[in-house]
N, C-alpha and C. Protein backbone atom coordinates (compact mmCIF):
# COMPACT_ATOMS: atom_id res chain seq x y z
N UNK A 1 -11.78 -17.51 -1.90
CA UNK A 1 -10.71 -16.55 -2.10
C UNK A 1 -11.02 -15.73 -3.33
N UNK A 2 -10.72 -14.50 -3.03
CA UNK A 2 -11.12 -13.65 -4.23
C UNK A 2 -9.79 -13.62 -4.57
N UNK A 3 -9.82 -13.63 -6.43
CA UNK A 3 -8.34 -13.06 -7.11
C UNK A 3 -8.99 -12.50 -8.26
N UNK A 4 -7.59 -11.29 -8.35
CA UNK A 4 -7.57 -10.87 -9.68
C UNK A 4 -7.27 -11.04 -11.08
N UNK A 5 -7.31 -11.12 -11.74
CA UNK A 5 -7.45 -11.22 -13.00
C UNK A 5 -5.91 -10.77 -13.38
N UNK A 6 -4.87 -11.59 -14.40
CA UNK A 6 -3.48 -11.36 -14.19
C UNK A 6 -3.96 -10.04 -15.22
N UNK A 7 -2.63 -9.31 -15.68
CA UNK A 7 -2.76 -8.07 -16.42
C UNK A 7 -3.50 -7.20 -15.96
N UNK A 8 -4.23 -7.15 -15.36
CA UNK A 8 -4.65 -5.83 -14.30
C UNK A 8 -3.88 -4.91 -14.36
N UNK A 9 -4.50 -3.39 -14.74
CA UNK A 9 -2.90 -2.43 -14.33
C UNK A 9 -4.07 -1.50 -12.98
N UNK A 10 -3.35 -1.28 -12.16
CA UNK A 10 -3.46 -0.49 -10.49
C UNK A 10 -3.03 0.85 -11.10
N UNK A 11 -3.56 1.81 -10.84
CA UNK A 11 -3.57 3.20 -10.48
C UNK A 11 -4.14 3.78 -9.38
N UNK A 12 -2.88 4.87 -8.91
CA UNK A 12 -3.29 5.22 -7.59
C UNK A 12 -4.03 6.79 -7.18
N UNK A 13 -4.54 6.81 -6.95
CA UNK A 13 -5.14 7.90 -6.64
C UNK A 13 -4.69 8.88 -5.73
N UNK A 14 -3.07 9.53 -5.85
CA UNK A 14 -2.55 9.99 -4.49
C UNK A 14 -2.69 11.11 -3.26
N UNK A 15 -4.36 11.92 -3.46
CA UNK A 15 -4.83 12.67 -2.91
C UNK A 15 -5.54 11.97 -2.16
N UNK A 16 -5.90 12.60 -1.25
CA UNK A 16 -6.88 11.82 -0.03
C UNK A 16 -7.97 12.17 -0.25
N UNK A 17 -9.19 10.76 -0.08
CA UNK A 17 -10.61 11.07 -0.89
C UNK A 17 -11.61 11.08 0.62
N UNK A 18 -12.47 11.98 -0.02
CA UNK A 18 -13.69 11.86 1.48
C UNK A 18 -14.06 10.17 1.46
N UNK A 19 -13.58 9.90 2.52
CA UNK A 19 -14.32 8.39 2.95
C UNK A 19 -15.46 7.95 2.24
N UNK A 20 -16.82 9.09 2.68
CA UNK A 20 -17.58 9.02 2.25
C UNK A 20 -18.31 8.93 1.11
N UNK A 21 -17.59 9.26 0.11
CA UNK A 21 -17.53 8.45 -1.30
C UNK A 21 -17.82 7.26 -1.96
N UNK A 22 -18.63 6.91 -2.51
CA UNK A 22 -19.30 5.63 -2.99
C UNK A 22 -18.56 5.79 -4.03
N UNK A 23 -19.32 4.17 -4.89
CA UNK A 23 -19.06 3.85 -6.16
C UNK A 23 -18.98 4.77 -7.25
N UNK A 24 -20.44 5.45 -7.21
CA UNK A 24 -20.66 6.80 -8.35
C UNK A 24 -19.05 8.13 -8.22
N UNK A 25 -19.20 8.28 -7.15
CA UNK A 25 -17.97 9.32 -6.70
C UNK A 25 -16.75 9.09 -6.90
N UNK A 26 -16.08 7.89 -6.96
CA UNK A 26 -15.06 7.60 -6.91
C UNK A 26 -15.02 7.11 -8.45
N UNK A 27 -16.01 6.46 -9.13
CA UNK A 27 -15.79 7.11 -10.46
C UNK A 27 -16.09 7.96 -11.58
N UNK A 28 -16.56 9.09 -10.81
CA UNK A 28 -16.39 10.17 -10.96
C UNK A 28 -14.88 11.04 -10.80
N UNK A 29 -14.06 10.68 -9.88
CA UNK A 29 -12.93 11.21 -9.32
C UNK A 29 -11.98 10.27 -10.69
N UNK A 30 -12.06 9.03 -11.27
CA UNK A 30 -11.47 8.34 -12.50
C UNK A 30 -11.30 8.82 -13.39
N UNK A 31 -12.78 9.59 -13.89
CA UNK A 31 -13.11 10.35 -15.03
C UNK A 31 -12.57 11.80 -15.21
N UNK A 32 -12.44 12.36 -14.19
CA UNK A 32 -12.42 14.17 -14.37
C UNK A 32 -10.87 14.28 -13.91
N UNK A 33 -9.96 13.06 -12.47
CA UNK A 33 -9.09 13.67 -11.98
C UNK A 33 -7.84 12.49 -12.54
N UNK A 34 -8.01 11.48 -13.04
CA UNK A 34 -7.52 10.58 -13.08
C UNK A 34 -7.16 10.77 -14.74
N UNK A 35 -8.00 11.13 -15.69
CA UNK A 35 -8.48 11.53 -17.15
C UNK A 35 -8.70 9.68 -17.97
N UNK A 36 -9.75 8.70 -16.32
CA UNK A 36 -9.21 7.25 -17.12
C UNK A 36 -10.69 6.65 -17.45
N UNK A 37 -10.87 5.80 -17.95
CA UNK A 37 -11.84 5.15 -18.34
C UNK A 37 -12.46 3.87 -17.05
N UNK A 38 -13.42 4.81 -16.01
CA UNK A 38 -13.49 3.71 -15.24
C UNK A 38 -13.78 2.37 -15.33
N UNK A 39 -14.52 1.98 -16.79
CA UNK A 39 -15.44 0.66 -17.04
C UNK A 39 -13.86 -0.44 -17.40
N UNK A 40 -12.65 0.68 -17.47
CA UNK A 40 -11.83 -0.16 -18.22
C UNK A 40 -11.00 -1.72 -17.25
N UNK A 41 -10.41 -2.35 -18.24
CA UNK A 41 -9.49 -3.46 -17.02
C UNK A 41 -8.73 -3.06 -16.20
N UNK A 42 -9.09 -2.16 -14.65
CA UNK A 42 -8.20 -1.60 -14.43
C UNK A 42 -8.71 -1.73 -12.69
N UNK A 43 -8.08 -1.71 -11.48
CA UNK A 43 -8.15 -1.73 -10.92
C UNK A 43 -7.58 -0.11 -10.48
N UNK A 44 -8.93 1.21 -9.65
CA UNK A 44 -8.70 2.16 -9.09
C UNK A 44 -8.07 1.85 -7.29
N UNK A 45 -7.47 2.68 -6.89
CA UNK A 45 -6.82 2.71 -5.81
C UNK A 45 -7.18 4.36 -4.78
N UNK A 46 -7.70 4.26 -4.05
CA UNK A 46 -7.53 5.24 -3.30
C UNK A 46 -7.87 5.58 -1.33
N UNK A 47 -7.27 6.65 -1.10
CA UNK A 47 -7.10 6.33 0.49
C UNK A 47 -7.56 7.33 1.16
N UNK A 48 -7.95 7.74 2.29
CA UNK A 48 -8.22 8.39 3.10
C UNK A 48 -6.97 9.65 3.54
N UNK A 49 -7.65 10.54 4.66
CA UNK A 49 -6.54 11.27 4.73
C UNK A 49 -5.48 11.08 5.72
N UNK A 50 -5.93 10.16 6.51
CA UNK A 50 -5.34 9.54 7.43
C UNK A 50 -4.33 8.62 7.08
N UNK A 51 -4.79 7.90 5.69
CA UNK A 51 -3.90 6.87 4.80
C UNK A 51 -4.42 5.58 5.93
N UNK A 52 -5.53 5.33 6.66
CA UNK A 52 -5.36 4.70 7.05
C UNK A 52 -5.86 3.52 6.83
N UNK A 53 -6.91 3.38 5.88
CA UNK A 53 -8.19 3.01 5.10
C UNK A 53 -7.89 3.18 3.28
N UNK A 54 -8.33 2.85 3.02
CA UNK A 54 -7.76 2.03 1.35
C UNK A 54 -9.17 1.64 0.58
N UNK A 55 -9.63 2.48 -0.76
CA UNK A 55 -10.48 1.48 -0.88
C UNK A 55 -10.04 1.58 -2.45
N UNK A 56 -10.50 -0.30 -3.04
CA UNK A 56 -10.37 -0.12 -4.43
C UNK A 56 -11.83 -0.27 -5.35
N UNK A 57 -11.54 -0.06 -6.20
CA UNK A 57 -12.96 0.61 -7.37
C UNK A 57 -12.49 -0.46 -8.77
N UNK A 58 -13.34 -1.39 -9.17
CA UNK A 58 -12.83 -1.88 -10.44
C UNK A 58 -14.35 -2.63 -11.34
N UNK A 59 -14.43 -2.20 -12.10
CA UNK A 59 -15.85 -3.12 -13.13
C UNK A 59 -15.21 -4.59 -13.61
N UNK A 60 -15.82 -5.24 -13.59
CA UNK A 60 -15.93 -7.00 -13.59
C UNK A 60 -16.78 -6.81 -14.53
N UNK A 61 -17.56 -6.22 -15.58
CA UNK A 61 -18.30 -6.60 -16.70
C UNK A 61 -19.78 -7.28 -16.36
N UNK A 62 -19.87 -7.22 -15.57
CA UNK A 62 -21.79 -6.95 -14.79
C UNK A 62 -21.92 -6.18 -13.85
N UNK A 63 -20.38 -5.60 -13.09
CA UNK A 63 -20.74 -4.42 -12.01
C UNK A 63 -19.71 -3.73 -11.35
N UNK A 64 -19.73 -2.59 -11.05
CA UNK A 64 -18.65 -2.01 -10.11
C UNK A 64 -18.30 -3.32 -9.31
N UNK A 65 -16.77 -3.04 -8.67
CA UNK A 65 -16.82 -3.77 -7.16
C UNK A 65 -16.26 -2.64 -6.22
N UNK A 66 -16.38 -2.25 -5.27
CA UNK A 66 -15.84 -1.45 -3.99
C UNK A 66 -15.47 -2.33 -2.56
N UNK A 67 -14.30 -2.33 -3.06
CA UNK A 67 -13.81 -2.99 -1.89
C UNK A 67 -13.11 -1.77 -0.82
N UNK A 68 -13.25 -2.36 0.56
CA UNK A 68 -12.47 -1.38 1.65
C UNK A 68 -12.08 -1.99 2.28
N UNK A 69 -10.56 -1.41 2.72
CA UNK A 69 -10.07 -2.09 3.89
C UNK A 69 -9.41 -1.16 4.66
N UNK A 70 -9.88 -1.37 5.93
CA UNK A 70 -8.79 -0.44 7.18
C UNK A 70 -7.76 -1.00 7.67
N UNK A 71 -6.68 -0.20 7.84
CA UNK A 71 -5.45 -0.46 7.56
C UNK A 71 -4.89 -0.66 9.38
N UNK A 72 -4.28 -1.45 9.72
CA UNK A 72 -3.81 -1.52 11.18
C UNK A 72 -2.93 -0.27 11.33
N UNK A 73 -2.01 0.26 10.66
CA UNK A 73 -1.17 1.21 10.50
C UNK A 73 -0.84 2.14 9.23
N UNK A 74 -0.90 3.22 9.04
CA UNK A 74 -1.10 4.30 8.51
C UNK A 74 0.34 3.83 7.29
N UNK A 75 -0.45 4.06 5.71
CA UNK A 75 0.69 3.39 4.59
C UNK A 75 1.41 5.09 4.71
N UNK A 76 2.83 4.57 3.61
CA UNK A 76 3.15 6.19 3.02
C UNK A 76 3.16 5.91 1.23
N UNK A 77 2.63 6.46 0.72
CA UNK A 77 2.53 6.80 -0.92
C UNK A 77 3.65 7.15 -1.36
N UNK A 78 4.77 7.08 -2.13
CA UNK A 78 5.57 7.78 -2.96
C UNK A 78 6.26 8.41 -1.90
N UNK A 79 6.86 7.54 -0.71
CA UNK A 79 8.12 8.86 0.19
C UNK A 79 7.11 9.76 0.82
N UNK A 80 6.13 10.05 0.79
CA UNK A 80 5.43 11.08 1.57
C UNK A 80 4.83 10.95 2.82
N UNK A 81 5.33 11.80 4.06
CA UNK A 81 4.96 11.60 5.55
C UNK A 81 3.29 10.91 5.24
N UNK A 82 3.15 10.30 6.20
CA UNK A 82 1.49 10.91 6.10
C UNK A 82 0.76 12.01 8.12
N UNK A 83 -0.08 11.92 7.93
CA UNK A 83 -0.64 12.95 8.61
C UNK A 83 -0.13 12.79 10.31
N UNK A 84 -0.06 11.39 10.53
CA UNK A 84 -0.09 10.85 12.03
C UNK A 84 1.23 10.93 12.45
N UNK A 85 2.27 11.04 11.69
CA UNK A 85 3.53 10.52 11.61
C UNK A 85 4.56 11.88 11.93
């Protein structure tokens, strides 16, 4: 079982990111759109445009991790429709 680390703070990323986005890109998108420190204790958050797919971005102190997960049903962010809906 993977767990997180308590005190973790989550930030969300509430624009929809090209899928296709790796590790480098997405923290890149931390740095310039986010204004955050990717290396920091922090778990990144971000989703597709579909909302249907989720992936998170966080350094563990020997390496990025990129996790993804596809979603059975399409989330909503902050009250906002999403695309399918």
């Amino acid at each position: 079982m993977f767990r997180f680390e308590s005190g973790l703070k989550v930030y969300l990323h509430r624009e929809p990111v090209d899928g296709r986005k790796a590790i480098n890109g997405l923290a890149l998108l931390v740095e310039q759109y986010l204004g955050l420190d990717p290396f920091a204790p922090a778990i990144f958050v971000f989703s597709n445009r579909w909302r249907d797919r989720i992936k998170l971005l966080l350094w563990d102190r020997t390496g990025f991790w990129l996790m993804i997960k596809r979603l059975g049903k399409p989330i909503v962010f902050a009250g906002r429709r999403t695309l399918r809906s």
